[in-house]
PDB file of N, CA and C in Angstrom:
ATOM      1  N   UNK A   1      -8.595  -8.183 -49.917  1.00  0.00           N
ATOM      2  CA  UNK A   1      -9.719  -7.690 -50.694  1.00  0.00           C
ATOM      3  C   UNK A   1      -9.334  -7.721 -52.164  1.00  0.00           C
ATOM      4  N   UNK A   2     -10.047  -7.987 -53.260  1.00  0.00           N
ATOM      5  CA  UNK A   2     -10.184  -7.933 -54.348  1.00  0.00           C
ATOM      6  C   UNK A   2     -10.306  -6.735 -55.319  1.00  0.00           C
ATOM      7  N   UNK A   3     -10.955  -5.517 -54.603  1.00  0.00           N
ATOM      8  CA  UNK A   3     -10.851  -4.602 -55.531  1.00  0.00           C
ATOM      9  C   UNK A   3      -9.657  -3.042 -54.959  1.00  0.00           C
ATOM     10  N   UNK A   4      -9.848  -2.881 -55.825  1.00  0.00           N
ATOM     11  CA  UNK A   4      -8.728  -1.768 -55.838  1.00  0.00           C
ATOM     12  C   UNK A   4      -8.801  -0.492 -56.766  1.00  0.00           C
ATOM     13  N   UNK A   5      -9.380   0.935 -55.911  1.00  0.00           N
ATOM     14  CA  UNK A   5      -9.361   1.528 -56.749  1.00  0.00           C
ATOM     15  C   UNK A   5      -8.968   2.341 -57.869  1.00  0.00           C
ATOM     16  N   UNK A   6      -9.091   2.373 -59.209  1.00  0.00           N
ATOM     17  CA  UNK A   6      -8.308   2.381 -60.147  1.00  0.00           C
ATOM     18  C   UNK A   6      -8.096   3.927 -60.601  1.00  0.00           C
ATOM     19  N   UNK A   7      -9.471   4.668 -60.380  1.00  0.00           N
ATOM     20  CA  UNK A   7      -9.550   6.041 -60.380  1.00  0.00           C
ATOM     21  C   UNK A   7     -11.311   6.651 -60.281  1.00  0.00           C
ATOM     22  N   UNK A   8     -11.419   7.960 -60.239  1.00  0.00           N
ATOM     23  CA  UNK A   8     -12.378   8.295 -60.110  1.00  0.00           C
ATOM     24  C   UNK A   8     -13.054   8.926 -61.405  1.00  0.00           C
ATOM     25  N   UNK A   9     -14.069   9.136 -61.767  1.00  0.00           N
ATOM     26  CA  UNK A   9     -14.288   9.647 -63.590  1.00  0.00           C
ATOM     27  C   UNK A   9     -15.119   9.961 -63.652  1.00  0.00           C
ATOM     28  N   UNK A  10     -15.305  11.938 -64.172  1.00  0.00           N
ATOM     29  CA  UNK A  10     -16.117  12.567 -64.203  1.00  0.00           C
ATOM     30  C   UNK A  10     -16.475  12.406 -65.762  1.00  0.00           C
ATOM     31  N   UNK A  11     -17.970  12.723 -65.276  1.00  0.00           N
ATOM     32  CA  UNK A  11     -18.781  12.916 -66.936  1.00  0.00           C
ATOM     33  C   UNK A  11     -18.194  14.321 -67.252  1.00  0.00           C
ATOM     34  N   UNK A  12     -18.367  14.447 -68.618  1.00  0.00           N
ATOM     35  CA  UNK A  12     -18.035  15.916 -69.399  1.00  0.00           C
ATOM     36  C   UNK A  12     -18.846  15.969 -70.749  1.00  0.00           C
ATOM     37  N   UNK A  13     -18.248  16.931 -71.426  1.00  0.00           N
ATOM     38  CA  UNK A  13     -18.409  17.330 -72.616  1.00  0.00           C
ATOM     39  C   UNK A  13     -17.133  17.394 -73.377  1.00  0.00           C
ATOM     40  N   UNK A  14     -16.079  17.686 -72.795  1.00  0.00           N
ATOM     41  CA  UNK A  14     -14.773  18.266 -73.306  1.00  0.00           C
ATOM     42  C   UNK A  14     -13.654  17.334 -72.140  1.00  0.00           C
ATOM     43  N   UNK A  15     -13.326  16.505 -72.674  1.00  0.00           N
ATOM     44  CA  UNK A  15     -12.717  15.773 -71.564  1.00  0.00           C
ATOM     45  C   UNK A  15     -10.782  16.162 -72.000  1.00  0.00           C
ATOM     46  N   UNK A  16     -10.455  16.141 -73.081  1.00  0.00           N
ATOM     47  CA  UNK A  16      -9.242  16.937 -72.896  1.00  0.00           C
ATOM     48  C   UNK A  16      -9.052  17.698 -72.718  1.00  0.00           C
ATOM     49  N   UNK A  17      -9.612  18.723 -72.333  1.00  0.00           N
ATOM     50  CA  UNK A  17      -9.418  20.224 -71.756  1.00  0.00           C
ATOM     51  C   UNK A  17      -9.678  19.968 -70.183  1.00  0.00           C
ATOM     52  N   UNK A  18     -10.933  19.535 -69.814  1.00  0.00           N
ATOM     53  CA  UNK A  18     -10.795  19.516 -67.897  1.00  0.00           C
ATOM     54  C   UNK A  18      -9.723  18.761 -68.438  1.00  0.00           C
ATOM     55  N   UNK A  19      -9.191  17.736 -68.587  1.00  0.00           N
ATOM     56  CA  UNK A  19      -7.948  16.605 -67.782  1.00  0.00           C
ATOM     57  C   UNK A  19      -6.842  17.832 -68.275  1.00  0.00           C
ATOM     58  N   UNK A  20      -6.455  18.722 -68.824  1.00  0.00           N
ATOM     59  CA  UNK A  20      -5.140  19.336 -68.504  1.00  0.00           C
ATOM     60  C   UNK A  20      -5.556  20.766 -67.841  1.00  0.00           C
ATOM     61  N   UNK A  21      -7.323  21.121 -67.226  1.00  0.00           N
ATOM     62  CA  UNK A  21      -7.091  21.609 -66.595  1.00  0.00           C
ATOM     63  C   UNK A  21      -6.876  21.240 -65.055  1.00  0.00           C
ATOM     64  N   UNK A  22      -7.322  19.566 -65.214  1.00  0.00           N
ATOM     65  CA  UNK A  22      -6.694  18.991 -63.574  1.00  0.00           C
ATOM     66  C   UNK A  22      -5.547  18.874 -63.302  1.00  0.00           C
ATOM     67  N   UNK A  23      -4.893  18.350 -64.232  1.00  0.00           N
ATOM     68  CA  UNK A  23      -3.283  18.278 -64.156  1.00  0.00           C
ATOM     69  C   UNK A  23      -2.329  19.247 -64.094  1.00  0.00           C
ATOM     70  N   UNK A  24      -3.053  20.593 -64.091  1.00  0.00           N
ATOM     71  CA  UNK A  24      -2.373  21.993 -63.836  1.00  0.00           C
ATOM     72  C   UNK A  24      -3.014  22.196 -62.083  1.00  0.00           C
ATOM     73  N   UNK A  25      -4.130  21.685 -61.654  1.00  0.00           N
ATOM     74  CA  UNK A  25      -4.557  21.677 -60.593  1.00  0.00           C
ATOM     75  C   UNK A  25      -3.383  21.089 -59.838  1.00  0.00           C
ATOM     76  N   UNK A  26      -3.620  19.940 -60.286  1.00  0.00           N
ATOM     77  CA  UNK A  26      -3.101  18.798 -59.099  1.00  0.00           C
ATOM     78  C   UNK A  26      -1.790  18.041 -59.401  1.00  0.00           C
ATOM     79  N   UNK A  27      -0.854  19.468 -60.248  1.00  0.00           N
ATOM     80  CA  UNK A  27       0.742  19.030 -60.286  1.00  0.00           C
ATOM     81  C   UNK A  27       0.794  17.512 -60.951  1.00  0.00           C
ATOM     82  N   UNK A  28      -0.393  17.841 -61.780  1.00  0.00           N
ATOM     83  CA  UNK A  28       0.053  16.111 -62.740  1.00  0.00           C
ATOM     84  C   UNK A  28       0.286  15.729 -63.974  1.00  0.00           C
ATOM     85  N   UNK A  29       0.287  14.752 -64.517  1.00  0.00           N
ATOM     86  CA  UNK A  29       0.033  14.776 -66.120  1.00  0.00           C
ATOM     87  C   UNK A  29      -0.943  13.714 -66.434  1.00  0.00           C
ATOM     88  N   UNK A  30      -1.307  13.556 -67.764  1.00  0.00           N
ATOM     89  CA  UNK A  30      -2.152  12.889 -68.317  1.00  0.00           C
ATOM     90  C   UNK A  30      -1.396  11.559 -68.430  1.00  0.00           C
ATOM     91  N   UNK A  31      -1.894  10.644 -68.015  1.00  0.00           N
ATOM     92  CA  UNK A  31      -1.319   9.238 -68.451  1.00  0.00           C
ATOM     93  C   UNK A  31      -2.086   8.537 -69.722  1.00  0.00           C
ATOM     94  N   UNK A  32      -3.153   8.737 -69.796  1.00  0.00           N
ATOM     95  CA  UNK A  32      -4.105   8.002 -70.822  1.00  0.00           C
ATOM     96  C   UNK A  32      -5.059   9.100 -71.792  1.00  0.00           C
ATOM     97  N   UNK A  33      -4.867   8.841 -72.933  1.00  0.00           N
ATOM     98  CA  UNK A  33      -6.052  10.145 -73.690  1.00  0.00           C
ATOM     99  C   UNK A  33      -6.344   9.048 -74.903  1.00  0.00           C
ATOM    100  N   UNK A  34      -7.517   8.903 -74.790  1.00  0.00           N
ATOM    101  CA  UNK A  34      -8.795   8.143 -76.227  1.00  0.00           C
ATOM    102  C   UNK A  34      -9.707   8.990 -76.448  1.00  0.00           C
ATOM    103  N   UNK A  35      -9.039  10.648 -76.281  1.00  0.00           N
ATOM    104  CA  UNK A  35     -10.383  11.059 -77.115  1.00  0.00           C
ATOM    105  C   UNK A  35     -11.176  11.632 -76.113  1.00  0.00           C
ATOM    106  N   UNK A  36     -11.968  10.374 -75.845  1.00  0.00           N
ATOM    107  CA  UNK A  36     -13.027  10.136 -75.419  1.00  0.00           C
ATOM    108  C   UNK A  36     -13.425  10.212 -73.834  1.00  0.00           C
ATOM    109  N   UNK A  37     -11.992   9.138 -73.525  1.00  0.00           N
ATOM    110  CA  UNK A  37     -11.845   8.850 -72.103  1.00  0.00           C
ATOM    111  C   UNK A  37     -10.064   9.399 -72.004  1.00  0.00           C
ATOM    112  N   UNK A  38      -9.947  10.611 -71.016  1.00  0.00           N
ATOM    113  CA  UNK A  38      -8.381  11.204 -70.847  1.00  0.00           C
ATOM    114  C   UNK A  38      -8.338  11.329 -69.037  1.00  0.00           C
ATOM    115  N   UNK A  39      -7.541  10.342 -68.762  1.00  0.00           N
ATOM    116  CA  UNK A  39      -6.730  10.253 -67.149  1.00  0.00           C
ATOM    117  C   UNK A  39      -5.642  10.920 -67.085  1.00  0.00           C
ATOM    118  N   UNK A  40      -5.646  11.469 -65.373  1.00  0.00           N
ATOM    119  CA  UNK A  40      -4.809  12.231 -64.913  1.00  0.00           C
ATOM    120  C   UNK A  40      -3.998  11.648 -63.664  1.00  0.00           C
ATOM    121  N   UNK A  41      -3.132  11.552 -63.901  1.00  0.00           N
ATOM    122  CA  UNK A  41      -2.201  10.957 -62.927  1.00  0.00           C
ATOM    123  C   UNK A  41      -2.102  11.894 -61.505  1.00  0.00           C
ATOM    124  N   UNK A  42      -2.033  11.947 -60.439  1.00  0.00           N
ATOM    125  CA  UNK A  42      -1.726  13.361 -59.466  1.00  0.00           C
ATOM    126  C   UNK A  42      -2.567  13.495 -58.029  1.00  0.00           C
ATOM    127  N   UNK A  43      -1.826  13.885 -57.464  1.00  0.00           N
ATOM    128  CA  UNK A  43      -2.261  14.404 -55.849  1.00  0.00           C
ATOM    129  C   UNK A  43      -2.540  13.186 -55.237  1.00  0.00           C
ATOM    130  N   UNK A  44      -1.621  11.643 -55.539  1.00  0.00           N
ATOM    131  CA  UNK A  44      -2.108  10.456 -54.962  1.00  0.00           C
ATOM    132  C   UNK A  44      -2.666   9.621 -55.948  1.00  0.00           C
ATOM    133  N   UNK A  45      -3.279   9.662 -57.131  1.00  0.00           N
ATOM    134  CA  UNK A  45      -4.119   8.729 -57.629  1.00  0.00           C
ATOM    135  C   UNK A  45      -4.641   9.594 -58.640  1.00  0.00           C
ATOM    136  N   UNK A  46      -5.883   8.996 -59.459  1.00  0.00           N
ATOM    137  CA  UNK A  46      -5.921   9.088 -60.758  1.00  0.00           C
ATOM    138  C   UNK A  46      -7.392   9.913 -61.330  1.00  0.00           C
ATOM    139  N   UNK A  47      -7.935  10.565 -61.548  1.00  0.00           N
ATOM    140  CA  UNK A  47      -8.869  10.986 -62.019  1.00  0.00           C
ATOM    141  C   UNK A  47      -8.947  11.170 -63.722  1.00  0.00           C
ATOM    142  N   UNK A  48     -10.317  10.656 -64.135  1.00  0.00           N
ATOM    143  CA  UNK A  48     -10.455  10.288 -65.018  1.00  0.00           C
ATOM    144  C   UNK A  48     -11.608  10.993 -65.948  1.00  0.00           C
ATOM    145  N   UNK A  49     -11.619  11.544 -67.019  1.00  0.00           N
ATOM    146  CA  UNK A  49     -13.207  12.492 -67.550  1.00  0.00           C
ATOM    147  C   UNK A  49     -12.987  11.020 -68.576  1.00  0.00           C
ATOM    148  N   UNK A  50     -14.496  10.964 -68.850  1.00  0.00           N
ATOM    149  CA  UNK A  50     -15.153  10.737 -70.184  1.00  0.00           C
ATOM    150  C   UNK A  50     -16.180  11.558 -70.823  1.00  0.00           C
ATOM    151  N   UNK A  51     -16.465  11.566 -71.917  1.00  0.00           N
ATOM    152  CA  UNK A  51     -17.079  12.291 -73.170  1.00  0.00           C
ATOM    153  C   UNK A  51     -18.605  11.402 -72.894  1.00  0.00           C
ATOM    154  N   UNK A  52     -19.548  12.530 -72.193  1.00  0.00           N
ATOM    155  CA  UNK A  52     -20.859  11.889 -72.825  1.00  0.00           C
ATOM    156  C   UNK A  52     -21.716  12.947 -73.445  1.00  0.00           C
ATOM    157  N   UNK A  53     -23.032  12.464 -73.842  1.00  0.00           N
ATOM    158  CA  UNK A  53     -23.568  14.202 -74.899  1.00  0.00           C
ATOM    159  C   UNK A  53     -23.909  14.753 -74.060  1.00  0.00           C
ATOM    160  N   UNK A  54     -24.142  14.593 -72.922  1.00  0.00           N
ATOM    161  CA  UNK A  54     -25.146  16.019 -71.609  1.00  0.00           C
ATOM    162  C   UNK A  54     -25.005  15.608 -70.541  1.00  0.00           C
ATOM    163  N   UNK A  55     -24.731  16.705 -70.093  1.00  0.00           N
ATOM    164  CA  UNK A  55     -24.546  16.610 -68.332  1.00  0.00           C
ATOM    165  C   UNK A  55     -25.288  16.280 -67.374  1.00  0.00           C
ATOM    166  N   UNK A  56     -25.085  15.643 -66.338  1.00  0.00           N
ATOM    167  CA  UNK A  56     -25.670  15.321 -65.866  1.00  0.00           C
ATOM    168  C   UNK A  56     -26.664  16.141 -64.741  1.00  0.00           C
ATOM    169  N   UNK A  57     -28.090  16.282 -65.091  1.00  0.00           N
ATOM    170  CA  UNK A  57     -29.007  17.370 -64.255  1.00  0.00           C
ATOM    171  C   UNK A  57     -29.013  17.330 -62.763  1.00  0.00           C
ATOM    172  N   UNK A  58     -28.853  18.400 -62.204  1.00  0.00           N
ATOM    173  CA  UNK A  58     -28.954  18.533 -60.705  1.00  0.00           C
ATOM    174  C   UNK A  58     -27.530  18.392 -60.270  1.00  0.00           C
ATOM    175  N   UNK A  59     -27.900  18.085 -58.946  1.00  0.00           N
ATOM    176  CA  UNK A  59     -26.276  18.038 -58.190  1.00  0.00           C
ATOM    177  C   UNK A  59     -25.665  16.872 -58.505  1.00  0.00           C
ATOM    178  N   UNK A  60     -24.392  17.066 -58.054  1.00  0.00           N
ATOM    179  CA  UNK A  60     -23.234  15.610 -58.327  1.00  0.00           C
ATOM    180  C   UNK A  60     -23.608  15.156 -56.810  1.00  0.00           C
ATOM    181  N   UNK A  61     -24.162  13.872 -57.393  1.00  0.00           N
ATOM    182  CA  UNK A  61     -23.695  12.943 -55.999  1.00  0.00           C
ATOM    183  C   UNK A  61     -22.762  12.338 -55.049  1.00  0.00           C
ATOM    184  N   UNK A  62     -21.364  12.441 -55.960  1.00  0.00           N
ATOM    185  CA  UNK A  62     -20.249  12.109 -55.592  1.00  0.00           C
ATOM    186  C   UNK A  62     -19.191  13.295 -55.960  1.00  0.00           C
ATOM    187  N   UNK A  63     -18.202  13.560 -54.831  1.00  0.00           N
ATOM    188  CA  UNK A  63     -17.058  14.461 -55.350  1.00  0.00           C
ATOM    189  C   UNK A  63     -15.764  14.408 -54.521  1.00  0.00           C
ATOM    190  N   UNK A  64     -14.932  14.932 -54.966  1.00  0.00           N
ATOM    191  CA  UNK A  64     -13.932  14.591 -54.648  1.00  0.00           C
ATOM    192  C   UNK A  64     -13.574  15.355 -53.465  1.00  0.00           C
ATOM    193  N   UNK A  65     -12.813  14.925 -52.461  1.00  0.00           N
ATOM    194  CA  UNK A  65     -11.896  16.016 -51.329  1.00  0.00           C
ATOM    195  C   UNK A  65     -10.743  16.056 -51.010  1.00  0.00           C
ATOM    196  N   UNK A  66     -10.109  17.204 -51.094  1.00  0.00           N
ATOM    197  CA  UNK A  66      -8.514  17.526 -50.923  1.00  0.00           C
ATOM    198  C   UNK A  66      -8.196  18.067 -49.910  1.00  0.00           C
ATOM    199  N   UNK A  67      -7.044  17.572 -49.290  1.00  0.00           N
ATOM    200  CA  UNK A  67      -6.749  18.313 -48.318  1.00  0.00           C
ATOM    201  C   UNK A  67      -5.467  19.174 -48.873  1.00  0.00           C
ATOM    202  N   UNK A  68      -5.015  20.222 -47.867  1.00  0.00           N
ATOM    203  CA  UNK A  68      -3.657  21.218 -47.976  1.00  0.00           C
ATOM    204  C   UNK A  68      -3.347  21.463 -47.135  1.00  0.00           C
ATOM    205  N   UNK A  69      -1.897  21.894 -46.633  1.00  0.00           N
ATOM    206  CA  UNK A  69      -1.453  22.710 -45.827  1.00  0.00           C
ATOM    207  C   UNK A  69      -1.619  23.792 -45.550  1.00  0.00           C
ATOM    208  N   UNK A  70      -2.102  24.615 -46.505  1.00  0.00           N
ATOM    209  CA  UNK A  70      -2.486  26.022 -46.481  1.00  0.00           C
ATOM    210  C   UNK A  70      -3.671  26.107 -47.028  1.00  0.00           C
ATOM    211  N   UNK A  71      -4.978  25.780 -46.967  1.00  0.00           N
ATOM    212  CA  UNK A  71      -6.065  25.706 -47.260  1.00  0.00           C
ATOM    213  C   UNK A  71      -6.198  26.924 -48.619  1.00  0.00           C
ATOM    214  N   UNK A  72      -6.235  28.408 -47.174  1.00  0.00           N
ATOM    215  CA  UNK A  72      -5.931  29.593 -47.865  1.00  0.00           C
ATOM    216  C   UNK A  72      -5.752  29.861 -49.401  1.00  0.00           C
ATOM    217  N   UNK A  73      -4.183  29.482 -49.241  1.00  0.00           N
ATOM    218  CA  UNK A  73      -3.353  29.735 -50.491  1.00  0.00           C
ATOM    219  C   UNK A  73      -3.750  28.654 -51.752  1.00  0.00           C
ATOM    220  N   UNK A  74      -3.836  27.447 -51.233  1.00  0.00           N
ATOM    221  CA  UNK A  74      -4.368  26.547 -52.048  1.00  0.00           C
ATOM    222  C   UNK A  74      -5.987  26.811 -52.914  1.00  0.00           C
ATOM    223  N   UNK A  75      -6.267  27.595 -52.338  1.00  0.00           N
ATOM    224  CA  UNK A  75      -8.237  28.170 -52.698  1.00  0.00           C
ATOM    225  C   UNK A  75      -7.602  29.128 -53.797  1.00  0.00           C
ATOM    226  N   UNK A  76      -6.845  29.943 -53.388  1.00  0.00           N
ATOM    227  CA  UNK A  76      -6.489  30.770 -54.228  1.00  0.00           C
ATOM    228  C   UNK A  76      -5.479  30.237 -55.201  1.00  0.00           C
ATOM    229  N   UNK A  77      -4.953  29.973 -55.198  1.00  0.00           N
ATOM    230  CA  UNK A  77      -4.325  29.110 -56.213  1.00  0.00           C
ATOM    231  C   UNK A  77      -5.221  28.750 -57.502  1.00  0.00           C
ATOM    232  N   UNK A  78      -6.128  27.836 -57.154  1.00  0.00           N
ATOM    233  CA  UNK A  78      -7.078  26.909 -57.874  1.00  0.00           C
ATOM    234  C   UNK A  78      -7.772  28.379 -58.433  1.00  0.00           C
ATOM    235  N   UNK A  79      -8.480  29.249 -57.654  1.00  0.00           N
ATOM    236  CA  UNK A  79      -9.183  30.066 -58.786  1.00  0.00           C
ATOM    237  C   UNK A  79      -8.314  31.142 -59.184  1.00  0.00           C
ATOM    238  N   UNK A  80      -7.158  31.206 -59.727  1.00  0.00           N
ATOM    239  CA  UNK A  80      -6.214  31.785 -60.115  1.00  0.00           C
ATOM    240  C   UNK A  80      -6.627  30.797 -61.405  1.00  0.00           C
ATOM    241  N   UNK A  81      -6.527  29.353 -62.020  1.00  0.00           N
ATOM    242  CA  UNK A  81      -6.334  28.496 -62.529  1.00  0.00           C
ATOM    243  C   UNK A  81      -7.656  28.830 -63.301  1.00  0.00           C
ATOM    244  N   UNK A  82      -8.848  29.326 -62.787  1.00  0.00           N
ATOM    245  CA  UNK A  82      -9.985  29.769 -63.372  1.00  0.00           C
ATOM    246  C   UNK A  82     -11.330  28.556 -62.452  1.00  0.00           C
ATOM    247  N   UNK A  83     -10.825  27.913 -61.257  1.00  0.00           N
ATOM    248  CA  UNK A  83     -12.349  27.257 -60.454  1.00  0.00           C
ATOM    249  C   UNK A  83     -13.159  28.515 -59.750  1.00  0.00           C
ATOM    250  N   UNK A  84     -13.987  28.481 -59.339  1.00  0.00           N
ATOM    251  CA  UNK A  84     -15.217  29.515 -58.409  1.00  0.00           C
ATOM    252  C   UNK A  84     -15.392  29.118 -57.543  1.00  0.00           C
ATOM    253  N   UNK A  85     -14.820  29.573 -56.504  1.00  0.00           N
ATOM    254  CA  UNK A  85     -15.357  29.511 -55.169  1.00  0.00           C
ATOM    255  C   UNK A  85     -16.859  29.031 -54.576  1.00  0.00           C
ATOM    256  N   UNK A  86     -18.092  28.088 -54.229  1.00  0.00           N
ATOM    257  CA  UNK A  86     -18.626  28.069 -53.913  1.00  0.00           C
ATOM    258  C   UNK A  86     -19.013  28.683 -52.427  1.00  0.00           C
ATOM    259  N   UNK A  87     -18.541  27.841 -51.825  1.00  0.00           N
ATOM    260  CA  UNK A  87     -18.678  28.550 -49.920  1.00  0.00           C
ATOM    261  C   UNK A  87     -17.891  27.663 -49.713  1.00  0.00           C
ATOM    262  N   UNK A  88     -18.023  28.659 -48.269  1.00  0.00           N
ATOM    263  CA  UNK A  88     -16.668  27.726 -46.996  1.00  0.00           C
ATOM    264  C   UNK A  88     -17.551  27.432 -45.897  1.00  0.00           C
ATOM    265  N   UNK A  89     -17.120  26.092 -45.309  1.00  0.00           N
ATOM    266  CA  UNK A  89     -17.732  25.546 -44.394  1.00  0.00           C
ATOM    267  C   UNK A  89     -17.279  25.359 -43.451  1.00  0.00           C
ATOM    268  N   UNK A  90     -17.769  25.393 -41.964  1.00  0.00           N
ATOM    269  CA  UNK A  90     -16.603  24.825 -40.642  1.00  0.00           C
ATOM    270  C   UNK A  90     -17.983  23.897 -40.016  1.00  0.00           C
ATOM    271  N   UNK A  91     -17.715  22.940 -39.403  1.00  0.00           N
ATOM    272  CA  UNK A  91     -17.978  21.612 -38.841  1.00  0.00           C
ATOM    273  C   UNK A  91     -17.027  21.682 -37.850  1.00  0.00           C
ATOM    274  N   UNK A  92     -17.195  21.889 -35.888  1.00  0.00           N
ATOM    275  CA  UNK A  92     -16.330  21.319 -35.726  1.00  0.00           C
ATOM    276  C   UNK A  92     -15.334  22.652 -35.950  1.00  0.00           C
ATOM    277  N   UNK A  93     -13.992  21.295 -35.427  1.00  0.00           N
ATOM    278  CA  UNK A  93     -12.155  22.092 -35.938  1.00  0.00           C
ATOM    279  C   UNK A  93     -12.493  22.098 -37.265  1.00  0.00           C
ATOM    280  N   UNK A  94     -13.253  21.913 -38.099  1.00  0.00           N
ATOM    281  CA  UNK A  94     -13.048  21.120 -39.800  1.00  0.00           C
ATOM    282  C   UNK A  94     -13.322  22.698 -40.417  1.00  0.00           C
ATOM    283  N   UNK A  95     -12.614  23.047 -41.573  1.00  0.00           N
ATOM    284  CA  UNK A  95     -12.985  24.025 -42.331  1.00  0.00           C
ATOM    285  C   UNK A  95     -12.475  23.639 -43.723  1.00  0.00           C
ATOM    286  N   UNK A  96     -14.017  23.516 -44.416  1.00  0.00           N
ATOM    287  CA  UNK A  96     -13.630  23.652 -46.074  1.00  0.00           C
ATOM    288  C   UNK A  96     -14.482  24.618 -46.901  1.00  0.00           C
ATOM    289  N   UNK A  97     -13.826  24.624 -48.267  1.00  0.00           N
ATOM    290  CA  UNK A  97     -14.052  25.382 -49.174  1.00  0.00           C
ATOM    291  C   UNK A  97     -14.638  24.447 -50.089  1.00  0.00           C
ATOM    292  N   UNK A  98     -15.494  24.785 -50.850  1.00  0.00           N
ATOM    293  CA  UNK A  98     -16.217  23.871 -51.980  1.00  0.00           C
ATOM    294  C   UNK A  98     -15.884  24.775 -52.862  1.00  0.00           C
ATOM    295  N   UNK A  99     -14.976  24.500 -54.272  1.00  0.00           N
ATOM    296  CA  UNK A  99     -15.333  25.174 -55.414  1.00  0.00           C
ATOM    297  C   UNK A  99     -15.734  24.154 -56.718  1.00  0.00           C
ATOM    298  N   UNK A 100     -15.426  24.588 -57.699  1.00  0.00           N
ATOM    299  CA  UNK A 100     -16.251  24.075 -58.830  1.00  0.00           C
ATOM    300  C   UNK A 100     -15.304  24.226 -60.287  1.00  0.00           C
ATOM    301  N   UNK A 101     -15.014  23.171 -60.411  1.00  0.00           N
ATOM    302  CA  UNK A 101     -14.103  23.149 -61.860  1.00  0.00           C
ATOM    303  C   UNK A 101     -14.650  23.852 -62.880  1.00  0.00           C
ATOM    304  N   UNK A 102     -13.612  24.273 -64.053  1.00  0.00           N
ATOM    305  CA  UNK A 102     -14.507  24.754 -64.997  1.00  0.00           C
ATOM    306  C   UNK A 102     -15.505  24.560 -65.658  1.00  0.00           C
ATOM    307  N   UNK A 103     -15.968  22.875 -65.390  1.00  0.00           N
ATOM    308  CA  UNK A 103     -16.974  22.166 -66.191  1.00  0.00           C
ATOM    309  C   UNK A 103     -18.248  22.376 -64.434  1.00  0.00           C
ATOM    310  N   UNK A 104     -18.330  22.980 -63.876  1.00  0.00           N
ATOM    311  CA  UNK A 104     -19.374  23.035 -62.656  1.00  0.00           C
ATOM    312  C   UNK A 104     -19.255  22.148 -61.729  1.00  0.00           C
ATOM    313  N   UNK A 105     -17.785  20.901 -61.862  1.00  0.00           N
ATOM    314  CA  UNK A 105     -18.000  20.162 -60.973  1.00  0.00           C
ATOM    315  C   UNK A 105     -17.579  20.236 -59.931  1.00  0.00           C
ATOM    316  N   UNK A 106     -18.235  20.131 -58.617  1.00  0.00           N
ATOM    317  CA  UNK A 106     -17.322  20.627 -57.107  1.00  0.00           C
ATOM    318  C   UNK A 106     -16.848  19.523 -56.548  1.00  0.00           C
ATOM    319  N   UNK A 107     -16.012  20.367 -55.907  1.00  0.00           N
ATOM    320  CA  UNK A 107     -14.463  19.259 -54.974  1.00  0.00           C
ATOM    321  C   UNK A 107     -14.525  20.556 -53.774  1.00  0.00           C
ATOM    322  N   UNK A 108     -13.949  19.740 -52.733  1.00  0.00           N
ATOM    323  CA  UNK A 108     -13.415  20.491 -51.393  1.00  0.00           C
ATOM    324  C   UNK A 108     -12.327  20.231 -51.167  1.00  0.00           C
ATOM    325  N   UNK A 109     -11.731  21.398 -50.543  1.00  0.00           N
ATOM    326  CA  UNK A 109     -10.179  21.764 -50.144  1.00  0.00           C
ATOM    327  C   UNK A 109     -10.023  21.723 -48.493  1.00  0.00           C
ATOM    328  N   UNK A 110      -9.677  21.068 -47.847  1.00  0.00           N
ATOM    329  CA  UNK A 110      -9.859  21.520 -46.495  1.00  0.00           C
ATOM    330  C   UNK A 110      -8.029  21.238 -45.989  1.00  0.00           C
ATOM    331  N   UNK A 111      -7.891  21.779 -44.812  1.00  0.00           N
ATOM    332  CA  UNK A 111      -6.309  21.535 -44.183  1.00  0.00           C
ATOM    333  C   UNK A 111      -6.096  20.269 -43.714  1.00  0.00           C
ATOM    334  N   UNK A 112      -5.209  19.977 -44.126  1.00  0.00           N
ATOM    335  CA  UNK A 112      -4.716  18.391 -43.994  1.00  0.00           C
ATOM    336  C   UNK A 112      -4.629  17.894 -42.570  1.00  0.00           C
ATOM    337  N   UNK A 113      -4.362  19.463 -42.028  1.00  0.00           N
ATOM    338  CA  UNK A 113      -4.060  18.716 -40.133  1.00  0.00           C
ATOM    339  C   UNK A 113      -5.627  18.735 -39.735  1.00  0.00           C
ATOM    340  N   UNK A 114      -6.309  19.272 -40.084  1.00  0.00           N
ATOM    341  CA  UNK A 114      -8.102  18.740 -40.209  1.00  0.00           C
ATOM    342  C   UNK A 114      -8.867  17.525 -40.176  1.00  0.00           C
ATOM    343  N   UNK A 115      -7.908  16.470 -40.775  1.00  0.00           N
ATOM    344  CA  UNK A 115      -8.821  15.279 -41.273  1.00  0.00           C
ATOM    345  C   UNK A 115      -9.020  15.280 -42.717  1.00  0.00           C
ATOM    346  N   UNK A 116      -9.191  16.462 -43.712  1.00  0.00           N
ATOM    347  CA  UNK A 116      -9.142  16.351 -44.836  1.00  0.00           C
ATOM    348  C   UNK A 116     -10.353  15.722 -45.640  1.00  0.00           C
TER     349      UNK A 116
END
């Protein structure tokens, strides 16, 4: 196959501040900062903010999912860091947590022996 993904990249307002508050998330560092457009190296691969003037209305169509060993501790962790808890979900063996970065954007945490 030909493509290969390079990273994932949220819209913002403030894109150097989420990218070092992901990289405190997800045990990483910044590899790339223009300002404009600042990548985060971590948890596997790369997430990426860019700078546009307004957010985007309604829900995110796309988001990210993490798995952990300790679901638990990992939830708490993250809003220790300052994310909000949305809800927790079970499907199934499957149980996740949806929270929401400081910029409103949500990701799920679920246990790795889950499926993730």
């Amino acid at each position: 196959m030909g493509l290969k993904l390079a990273a994932v990249t949220v819209d913002c307002a403030e894109p150097r501040s989420l990218a070092r508050w992901w990289a405190d998330a997800l045990g990483g560092e910044i590899v790339a900062d223009y300002e404009v457009y600042v990548a985060v190296a971590g948890a596997g691969g790369v997430l990426s903010f860019q700078k546009v003037p307004a957010p985007t209305p309604g829900k995110n169509r796309i988001h990210v999912d993490f798995g952990a060993a300790d679901r638990t501790a990992e939830v708490a962790r993250l809003i220790a860091l300052g994310a909000v808890e949305v809800g927790t979900h079970t499907f199934g063996d499957l149980t996740w947590t949806v929270l929401a970065d400081p910029d409103g954007n949500r990701f799920c945490v679920s246990e790795e022996s889950s499926g993730g």
